[in-house]
N, C-alpha and C. Protein backbone atom coordinates (compact mmCIF):
# COMPACT_ATOMS: atom_id res chain seq x y z
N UNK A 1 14.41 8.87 -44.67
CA UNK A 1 13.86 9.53 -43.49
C UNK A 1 12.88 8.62 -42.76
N UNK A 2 12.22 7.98 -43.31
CA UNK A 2 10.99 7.11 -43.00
C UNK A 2 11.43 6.06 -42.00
N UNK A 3 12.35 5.55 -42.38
CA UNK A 3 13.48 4.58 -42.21
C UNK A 3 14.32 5.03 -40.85
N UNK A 4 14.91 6.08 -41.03
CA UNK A 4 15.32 6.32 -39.33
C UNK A 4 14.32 7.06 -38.57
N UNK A 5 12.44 7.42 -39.00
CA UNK A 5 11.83 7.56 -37.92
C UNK A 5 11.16 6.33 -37.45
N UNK A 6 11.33 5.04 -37.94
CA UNK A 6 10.84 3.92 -37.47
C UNK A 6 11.98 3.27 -36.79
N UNK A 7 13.15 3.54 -37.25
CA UNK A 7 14.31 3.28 -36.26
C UNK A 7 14.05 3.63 -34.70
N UNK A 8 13.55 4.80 -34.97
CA UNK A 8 13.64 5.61 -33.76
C UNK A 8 13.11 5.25 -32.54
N UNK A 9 11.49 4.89 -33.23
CA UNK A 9 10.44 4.67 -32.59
C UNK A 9 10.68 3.27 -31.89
N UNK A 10 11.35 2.35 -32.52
CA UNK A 10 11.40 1.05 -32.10
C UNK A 10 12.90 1.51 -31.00
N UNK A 11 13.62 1.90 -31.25
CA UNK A 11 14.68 2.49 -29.92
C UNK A 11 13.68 3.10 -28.71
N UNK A 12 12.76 3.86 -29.02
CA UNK A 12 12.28 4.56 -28.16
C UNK A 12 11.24 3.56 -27.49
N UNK A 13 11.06 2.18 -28.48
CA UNK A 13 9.61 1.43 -27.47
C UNK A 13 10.49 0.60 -26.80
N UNK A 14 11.47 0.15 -27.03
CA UNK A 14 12.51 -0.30 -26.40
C UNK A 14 13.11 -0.33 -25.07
N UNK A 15 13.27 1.10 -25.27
CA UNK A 15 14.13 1.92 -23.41
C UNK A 15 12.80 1.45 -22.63
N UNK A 16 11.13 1.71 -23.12
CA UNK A 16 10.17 1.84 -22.31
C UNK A 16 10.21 0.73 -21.21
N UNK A 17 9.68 0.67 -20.12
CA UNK A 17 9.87 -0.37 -18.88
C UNK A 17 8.67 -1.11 -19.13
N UNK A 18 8.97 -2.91 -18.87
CA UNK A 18 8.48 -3.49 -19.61
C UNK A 18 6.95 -3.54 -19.15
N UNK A 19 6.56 -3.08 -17.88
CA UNK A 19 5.02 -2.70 -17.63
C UNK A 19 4.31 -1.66 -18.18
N UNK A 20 4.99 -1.18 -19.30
CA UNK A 20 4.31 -0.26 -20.13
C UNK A 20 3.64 -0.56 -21.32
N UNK A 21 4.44 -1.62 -21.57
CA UNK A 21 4.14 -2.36 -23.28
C UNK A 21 2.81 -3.42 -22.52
N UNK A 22 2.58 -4.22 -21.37
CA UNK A 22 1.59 -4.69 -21.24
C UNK A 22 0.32 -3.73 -21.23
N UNK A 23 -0.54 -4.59 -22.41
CA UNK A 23 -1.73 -3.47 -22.24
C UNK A 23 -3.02 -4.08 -21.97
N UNK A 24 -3.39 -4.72 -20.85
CA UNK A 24 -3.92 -5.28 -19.90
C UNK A 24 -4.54 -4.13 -19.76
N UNK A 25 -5.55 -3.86 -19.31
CA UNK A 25 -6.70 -3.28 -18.77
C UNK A 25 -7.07 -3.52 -17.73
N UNK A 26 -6.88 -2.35 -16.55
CA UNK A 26 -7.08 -2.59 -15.03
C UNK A 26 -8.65 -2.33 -14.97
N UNK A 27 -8.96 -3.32 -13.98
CA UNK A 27 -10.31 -3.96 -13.98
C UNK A 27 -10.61 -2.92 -12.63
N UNK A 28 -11.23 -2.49 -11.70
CA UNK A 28 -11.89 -2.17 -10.57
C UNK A 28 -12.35 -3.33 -9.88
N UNK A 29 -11.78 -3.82 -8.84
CA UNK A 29 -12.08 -5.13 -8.10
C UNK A 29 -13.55 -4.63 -7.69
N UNK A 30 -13.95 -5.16 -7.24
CA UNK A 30 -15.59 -5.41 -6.54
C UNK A 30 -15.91 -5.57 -5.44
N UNK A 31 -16.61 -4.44 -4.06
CA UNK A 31 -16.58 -4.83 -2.53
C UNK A 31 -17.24 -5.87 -2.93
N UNK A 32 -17.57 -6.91 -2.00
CA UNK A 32 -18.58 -7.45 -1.56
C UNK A 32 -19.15 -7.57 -0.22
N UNK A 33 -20.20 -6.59 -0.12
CA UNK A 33 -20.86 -6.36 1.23
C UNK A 33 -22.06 -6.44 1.40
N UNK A 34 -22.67 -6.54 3.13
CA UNK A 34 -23.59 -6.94 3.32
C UNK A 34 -24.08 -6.36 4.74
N UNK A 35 -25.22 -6.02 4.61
CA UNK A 35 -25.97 -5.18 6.19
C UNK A 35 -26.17 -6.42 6.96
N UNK A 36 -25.53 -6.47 8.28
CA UNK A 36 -26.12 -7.71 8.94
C UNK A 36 -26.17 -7.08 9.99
N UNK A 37 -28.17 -6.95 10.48
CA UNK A 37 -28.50 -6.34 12.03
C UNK A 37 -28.14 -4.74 11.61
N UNK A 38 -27.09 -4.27 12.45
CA UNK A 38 -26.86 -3.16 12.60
C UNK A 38 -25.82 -2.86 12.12
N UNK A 39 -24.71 -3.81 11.59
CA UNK A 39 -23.21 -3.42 11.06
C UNK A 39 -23.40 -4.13 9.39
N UNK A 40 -22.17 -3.24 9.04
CA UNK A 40 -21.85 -3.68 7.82
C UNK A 40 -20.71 -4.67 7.55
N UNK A 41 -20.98 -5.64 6.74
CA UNK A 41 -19.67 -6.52 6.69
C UNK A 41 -19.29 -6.52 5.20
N UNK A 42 -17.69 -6.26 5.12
CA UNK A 42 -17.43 -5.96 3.93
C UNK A 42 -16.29 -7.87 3.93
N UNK A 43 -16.51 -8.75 2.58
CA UNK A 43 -16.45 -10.04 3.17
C UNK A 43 -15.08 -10.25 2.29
N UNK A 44 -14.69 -9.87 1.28
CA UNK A 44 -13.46 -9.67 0.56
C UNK A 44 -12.44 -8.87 0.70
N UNK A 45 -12.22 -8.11 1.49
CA UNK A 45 -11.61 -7.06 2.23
C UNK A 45 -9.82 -7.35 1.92
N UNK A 46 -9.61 -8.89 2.75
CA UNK A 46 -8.35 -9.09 1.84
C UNK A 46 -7.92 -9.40 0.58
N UNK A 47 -8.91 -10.16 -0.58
CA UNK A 47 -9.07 -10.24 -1.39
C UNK A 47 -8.73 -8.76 -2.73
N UNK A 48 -9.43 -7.92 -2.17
CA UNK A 48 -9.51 -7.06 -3.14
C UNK A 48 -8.30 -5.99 -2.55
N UNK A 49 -7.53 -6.16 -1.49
CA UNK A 49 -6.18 -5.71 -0.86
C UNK A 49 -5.20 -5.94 -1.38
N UNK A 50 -5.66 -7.15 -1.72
CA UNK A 50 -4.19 -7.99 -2.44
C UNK A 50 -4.60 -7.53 -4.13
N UNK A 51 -5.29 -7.70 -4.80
CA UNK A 51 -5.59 -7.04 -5.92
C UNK A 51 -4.71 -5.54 -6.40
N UNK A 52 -4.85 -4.58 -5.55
CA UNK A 52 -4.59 -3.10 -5.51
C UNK A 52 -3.25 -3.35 -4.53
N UNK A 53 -2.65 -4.20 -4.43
CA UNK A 53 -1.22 -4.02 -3.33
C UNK A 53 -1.35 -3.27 -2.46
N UNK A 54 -2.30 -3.22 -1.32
CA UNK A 54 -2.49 -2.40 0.05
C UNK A 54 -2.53 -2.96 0.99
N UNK A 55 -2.13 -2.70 1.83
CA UNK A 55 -3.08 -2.98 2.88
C UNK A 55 -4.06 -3.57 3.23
N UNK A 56 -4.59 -5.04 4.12
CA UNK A 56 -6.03 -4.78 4.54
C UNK A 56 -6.29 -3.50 5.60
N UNK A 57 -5.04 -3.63 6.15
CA UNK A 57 -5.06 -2.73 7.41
C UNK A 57 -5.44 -1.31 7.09
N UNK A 58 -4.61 -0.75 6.30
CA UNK A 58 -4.62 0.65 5.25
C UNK A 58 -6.28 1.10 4.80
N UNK A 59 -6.72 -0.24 3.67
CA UNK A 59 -7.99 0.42 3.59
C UNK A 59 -9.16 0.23 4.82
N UNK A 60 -9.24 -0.62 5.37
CA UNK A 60 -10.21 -0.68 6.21
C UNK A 60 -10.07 0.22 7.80
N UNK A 61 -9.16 0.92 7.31
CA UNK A 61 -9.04 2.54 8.39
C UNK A 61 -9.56 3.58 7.69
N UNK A 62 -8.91 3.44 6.37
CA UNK A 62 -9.73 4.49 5.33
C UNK A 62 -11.14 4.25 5.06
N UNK A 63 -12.12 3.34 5.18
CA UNK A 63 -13.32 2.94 5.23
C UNK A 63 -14.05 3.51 6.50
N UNK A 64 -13.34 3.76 7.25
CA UNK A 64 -13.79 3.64 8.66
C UNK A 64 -13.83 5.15 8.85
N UNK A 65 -12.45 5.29 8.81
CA UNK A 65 -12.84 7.06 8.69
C UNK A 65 -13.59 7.57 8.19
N UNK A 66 -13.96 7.21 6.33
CA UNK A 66 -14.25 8.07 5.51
C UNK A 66 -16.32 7.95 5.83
N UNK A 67 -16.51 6.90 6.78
CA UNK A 67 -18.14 6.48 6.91
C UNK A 67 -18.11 7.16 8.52
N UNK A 68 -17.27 7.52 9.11
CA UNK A 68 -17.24 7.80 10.05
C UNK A 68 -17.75 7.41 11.44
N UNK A 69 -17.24 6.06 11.26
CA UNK A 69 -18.27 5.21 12.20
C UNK A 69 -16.84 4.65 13.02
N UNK A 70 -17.24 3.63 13.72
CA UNK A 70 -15.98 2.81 14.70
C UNK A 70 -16.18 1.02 13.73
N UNK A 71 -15.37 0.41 13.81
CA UNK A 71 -15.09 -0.98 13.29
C UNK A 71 -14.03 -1.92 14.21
N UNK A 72 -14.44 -3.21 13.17
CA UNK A 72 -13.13 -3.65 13.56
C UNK A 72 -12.75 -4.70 11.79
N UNK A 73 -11.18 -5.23 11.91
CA UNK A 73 -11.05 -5.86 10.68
C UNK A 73 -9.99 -6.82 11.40
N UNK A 74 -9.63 -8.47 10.45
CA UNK A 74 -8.73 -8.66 10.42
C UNK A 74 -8.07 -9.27 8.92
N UNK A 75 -7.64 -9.89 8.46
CA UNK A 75 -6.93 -9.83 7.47
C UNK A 75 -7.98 -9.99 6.22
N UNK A 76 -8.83 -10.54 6.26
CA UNK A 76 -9.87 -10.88 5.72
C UNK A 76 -10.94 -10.02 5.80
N UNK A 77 -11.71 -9.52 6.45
CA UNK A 77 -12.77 -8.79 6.75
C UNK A 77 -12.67 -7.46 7.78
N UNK A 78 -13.98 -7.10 7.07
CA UNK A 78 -13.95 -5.64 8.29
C UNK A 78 -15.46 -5.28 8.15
N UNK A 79 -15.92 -5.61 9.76
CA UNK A 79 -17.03 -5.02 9.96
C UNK A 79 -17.50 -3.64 10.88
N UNK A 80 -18.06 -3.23 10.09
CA UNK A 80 -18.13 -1.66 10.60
C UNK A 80 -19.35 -1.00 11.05
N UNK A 81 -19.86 -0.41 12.00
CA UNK A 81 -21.06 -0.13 12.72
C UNK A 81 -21.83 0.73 11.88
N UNK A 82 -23.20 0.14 11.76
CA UNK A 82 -23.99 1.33 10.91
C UNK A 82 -24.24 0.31 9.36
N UNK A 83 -25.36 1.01 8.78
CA UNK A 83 -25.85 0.36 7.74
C UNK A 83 -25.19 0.93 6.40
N UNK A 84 -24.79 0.38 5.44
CA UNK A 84 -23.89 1.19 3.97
C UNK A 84 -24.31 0.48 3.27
N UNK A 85 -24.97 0.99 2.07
CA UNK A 85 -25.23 0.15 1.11
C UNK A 85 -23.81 -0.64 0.38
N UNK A 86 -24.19 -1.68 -0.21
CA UNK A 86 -23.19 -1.70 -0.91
C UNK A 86 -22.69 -1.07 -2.17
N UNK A 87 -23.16 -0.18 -3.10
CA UNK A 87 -22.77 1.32 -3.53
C UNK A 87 -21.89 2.06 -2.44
N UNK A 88 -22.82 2.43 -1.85
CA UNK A 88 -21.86 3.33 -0.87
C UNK A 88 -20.24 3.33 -0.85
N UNK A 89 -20.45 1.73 -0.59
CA UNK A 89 -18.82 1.29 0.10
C UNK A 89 -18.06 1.30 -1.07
N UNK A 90 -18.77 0.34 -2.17
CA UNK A 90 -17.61 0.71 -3.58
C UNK A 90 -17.69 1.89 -4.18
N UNK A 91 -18.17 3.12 -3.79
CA UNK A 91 -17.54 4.40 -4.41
C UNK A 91 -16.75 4.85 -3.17
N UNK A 92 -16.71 4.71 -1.84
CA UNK A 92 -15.73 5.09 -1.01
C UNK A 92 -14.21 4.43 -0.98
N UNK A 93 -14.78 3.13 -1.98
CA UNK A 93 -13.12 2.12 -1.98
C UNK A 93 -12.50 2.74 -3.71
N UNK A 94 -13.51 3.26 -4.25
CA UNK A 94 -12.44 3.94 -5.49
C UNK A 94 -12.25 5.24 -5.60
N UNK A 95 -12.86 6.39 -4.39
CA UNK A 95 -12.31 6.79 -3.76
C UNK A 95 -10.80 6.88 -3.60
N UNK A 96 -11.01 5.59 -2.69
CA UNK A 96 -9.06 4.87 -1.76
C UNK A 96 -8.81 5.20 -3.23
N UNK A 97 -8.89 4.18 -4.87
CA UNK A 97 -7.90 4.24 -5.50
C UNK A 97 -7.43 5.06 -5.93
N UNK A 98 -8.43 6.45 -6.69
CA UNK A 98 -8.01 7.37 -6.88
C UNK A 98 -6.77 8.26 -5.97
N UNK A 99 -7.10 7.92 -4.67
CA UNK A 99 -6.17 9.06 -4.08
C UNK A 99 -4.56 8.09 -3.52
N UNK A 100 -5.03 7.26 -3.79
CA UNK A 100 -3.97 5.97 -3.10
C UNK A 100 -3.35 4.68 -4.10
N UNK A 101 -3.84 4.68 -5.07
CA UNK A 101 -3.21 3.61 -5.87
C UNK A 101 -2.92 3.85 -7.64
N UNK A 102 -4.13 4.53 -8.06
CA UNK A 102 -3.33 5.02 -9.41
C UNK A 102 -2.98 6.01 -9.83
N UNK A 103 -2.24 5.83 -10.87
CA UNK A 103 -1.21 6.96 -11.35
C UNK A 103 -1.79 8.46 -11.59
N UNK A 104 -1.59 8.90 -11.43
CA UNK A 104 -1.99 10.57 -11.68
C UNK A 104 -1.96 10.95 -13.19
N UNK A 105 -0.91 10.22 -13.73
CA UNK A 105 -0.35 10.77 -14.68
C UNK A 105 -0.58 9.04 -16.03
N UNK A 106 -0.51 8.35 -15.73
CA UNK A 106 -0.98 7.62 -16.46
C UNK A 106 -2.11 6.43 -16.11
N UNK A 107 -2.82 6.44 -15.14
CA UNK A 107 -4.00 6.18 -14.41
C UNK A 107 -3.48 4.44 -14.33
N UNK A 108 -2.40 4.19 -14.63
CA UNK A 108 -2.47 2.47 -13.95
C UNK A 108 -2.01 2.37 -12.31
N UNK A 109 -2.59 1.08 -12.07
CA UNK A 109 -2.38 0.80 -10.70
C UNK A 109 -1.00 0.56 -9.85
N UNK A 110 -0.35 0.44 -11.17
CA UNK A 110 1.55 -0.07 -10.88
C UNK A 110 1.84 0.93 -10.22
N UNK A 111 1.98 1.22 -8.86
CA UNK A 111 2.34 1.84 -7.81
C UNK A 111 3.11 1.34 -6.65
N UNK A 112 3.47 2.49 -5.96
CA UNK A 112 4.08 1.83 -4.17
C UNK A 112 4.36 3.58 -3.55
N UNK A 113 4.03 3.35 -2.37
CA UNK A 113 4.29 4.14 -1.72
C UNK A 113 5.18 4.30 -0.65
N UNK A 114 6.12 5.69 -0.76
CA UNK A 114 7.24 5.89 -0.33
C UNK A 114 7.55 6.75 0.64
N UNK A 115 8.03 6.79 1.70
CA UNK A 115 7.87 7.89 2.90
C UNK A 115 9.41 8.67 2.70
N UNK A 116 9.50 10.04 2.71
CA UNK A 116 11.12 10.64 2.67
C UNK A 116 10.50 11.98 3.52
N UNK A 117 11.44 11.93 4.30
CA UNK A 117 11.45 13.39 5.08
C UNK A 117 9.89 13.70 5.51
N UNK A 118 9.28 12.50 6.36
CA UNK A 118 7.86 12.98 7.15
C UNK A 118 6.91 12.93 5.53
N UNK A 119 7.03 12.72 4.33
CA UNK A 119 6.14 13.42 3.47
C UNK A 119 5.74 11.84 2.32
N UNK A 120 5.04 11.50 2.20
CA UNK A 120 4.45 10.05 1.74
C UNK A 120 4.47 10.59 0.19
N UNK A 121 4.90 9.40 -0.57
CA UNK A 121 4.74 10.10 -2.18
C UNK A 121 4.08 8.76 -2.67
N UNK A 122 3.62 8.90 -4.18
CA UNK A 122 2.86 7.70 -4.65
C UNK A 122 4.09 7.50 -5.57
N UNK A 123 4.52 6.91 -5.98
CA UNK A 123 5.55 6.44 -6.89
C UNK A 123 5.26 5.04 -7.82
N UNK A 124 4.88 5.54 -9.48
CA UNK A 124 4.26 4.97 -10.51
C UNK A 124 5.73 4.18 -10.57
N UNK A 125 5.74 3.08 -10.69
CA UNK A 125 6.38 2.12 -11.67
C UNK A 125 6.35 1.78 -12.99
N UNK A 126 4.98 2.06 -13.68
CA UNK A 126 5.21 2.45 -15.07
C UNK A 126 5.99 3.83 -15.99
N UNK A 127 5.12 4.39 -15.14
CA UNK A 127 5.36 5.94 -15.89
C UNK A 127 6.51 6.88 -15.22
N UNK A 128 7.28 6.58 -13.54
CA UNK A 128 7.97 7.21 -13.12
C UNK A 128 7.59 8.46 -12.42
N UNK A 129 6.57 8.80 -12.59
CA UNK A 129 6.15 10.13 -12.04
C UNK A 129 5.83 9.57 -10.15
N UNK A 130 5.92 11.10 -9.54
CA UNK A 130 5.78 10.89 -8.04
C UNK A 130 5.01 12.05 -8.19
N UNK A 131 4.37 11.95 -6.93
CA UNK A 131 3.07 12.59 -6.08
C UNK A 131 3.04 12.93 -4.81
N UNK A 132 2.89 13.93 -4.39
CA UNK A 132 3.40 13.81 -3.04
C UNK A 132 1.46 13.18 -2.77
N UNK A 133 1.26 12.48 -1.56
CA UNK A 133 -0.30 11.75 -0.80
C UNK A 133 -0.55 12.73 0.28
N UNK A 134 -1.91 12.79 0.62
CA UNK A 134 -2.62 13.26 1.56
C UNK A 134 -2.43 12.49 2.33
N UNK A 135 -2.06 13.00 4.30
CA UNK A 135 -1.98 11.78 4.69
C UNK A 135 -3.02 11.09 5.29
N UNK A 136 -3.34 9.79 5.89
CA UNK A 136 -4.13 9.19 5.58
C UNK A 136 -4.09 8.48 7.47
N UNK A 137 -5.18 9.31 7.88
CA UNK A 137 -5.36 9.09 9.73
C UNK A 137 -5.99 7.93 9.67
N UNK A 138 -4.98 7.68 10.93
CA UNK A 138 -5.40 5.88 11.38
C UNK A 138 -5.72 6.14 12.78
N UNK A 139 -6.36 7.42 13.28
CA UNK A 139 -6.79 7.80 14.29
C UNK A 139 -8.09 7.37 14.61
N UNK A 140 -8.60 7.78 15.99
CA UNK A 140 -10.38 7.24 16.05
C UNK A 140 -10.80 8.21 15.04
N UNK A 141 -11.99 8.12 14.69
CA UNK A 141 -13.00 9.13 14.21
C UNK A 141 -12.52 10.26 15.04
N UNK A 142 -12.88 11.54 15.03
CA UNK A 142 -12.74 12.72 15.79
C UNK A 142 -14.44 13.06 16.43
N UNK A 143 -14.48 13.70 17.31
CA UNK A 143 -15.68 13.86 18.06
C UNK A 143 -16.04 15.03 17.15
N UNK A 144 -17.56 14.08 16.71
CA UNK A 144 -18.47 15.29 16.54
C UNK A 144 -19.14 16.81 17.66
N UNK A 145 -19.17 17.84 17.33
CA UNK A 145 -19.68 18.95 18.20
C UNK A 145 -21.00 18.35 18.45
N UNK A 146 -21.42 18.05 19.36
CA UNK A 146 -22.69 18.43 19.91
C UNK A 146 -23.43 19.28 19.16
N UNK A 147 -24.34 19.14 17.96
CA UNK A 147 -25.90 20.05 17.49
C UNK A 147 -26.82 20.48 18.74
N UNK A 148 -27.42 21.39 17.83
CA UNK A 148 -28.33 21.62 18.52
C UNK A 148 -29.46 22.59 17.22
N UNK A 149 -30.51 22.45 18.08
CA UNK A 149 -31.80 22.98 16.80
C UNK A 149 -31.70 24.18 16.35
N UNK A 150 -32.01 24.23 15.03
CA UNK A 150 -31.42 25.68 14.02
C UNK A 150 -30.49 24.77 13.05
N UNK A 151 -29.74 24.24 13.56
CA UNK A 151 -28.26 24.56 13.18
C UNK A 151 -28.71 23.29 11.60
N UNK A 152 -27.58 23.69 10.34
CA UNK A 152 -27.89 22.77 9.58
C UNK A 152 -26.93 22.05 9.02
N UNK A 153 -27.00 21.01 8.25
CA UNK A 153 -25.63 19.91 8.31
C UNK A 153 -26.54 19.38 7.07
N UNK A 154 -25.14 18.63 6.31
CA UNK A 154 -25.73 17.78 4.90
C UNK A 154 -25.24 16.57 5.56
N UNK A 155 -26.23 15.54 5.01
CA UNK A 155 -26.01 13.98 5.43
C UNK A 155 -26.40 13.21 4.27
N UNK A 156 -26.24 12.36 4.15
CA UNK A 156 -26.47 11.31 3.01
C UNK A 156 -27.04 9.94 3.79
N UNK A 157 -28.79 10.03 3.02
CA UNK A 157 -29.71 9.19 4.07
C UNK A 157 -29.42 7.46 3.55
N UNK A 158 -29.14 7.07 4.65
CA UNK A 158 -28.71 5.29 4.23
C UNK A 158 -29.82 4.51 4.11
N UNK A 159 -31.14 5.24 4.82
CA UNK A 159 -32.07 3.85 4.95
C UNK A 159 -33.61 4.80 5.52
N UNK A 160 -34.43 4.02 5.32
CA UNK A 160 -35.65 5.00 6.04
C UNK A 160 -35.94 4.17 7.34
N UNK A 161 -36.96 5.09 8.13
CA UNK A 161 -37.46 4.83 9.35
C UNK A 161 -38.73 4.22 9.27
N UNK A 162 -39.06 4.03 10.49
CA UNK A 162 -40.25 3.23 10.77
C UNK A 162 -41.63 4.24 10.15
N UNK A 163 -41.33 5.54 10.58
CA UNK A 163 -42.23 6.53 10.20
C UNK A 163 -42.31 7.19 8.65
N UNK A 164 -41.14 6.70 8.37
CA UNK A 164 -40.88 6.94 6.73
C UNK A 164 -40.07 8.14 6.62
N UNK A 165 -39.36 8.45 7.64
CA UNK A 165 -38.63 9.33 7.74
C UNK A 165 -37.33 9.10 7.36
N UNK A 166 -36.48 9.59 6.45
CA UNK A 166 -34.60 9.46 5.96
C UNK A 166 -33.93 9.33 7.19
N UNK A 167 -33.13 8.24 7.03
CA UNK A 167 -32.49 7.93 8.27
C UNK A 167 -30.69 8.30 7.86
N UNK A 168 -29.70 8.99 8.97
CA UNK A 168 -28.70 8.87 8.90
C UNK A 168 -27.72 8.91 9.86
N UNK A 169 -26.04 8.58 9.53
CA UNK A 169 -25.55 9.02 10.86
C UNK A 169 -24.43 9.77 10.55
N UNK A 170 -23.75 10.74 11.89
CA UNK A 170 -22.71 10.94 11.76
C UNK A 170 -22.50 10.81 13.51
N UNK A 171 -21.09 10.61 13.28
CA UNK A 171 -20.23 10.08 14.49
C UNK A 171 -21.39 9.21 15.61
N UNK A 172 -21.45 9.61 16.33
CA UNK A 172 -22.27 8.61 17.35
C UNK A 172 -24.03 8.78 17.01
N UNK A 173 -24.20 10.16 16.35
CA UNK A 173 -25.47 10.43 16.45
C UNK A 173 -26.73 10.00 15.39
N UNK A 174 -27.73 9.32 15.44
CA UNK A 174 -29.00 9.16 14.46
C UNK A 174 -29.31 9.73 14.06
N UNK A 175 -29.81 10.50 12.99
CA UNK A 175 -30.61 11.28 12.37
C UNK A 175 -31.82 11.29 11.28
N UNK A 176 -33.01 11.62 11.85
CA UNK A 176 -33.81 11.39 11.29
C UNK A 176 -34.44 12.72 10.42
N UNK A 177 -35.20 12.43 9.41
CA UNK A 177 -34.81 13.68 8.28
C UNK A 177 -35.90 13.41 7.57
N UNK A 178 -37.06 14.23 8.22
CA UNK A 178 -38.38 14.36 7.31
C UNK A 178 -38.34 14.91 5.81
N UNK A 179 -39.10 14.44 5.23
CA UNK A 179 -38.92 14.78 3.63
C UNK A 179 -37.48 14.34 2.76
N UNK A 180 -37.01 13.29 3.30
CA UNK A 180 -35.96 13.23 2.56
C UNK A 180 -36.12 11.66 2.48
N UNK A 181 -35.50 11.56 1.37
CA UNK A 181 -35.47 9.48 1.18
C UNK A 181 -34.15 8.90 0.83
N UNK A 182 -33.95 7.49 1.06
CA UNK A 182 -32.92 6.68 0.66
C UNK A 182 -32.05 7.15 -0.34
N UNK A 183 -30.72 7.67 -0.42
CA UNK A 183 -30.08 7.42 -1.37
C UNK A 183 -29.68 8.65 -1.80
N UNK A 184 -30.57 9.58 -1.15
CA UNK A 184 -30.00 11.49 -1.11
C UNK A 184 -29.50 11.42 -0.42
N UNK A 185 -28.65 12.95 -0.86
CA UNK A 185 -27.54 13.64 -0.13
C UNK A 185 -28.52 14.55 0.17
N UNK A 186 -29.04 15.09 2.00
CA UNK A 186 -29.19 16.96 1.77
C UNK A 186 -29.40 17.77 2.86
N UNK A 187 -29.19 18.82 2.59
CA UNK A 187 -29.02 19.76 3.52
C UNK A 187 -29.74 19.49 4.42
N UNK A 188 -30.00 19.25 6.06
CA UNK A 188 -31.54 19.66 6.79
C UNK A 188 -30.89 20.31 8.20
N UNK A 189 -32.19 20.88 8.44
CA UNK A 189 -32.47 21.67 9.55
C UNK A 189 -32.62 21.08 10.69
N UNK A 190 -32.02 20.94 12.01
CA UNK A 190 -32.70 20.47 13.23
C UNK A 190 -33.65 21.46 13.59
N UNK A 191 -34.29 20.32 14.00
CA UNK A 191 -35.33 20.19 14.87
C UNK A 191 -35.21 20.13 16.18
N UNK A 192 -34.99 19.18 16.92
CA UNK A 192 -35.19 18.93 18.16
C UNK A 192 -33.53 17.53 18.18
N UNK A 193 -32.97 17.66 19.26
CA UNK A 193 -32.22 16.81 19.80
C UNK A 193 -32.30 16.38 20.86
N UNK A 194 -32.35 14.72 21.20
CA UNK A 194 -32.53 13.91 22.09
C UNK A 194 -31.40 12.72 22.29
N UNK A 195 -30.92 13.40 23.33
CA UNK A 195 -29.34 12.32 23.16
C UNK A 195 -29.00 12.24 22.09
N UNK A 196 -28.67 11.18 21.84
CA UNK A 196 -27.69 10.39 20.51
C UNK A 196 -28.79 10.84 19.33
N UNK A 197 -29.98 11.42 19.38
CA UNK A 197 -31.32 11.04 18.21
C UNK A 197 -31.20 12.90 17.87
N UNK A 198 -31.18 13.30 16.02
CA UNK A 198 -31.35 14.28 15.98
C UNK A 198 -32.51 13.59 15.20
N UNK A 199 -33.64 15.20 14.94
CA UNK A 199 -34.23 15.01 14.40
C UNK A 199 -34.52 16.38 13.79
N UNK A 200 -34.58 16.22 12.07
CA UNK A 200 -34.61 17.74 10.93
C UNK A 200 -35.27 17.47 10.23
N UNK A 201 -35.41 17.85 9.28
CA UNK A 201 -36.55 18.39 8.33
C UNK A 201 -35.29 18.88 7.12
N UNK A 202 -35.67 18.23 6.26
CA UNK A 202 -35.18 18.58 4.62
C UNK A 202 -35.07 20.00 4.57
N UNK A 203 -34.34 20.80 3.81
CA UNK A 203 -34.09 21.68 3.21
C UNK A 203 -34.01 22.00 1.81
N UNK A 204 -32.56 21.00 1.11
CA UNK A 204 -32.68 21.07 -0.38
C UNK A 204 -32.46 19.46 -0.25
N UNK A 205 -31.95 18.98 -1.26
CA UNK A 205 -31.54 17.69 -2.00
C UNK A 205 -30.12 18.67 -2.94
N UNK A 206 -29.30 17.86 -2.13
CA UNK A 206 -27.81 18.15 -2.66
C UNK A 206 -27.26 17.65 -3.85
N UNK A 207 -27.15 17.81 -4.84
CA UNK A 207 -26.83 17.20 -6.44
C UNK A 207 -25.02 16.96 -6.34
């Protein structure tokens, strides 16, 4: 018995496809970015594209969207308006992988993506399994509504102000955010709006 369940097993490691038996350990490539002035420059962009088989084009729309700012990229780089730490950007780029490059079902990167009938699937090359993808807008940003005071919104503060006030943005607008500091997420209240400049006041700190 022993004897034909080791038979078995070696038939069965056999059929397996041969990117299964490599057991290599997928690494998480590394942004490398940098605040220069007022934009962010992300400087490996193709580098770490070619790593994950994407796109430069692909992720640095998904960057753009997901910070909600305007950019530009070309095969190499993509600089994007507004200050991001570099944290920021590498949890928004594994993010991308989670929803865009590894397996669902056996978490390696051996992927490709496949379009049938309008509907995008992720399709594992190791493991065989498919997924149907969220799809993934290569549109402008969408226009933020116009605020106004009362009203409240969660932001995640990138940087402080001159006054020591949490600084953030969404779509075109500044926001400045008393009682809140670098590196929170949180709820606040407007205050007063001045053109492009909101200005609120903390509420909670978002966990």
């Amino acid at each position: 018995m022993e004897k034909e369940y080791e038979a078995l097993l070696e038939k069965a490691y056999s059929e397996l496809p041969e990117i299964l038996k490599e057991h290599s350990r997928f690494v998480t490539p590394e942004i490398a970015s940098r605040i220069q002035g007022k934009t962010t420059v992300v400087q490996n962009l193709g580098e770490v594209s070619k790593v994950i088989n994407r796109s430069a084009d692909m992720l640095a729309k998904y960057l753009i969207r997901e910070f909600g700012t305007s950019g530009s990229h070309d095969s190499q780089h993509l600089v994007m308006k507004g200050q991001f730490r570099q944290l920021q950007v590498q949890e928004k780029f594994e993010e991308f992988l989670r929803q865009f490059v590894l397996c669902l079902e056996c978490g390696r990167p051996d992927t490709k993506i496949l379009r049938e009938e309008r509907i995008s699937f992720l399709k594992c090359e190791a493991c065989g399994s498919r997924h149907p993808l969220s799809v993934l807008k290569t549109s402008a940003p969408k226009e933020v509504k116009k605020p106004s005071a009362g009203e409240e919104l969660t932001v995640e503060i990138t940087r402080t102000g001159k006054k020591g006030d949490g600084m953030a943005r969404v779509g075109e607008y500044t926001i400045f955010v008393s009682g809140a500091r670098e590196g929170q997420k949180v709820k606040a209240r407007i205050t007063n709006v001045q053109g492009t400049m909101i200005f609120a006041e903390a509420v909670e700190v978002v966990k």
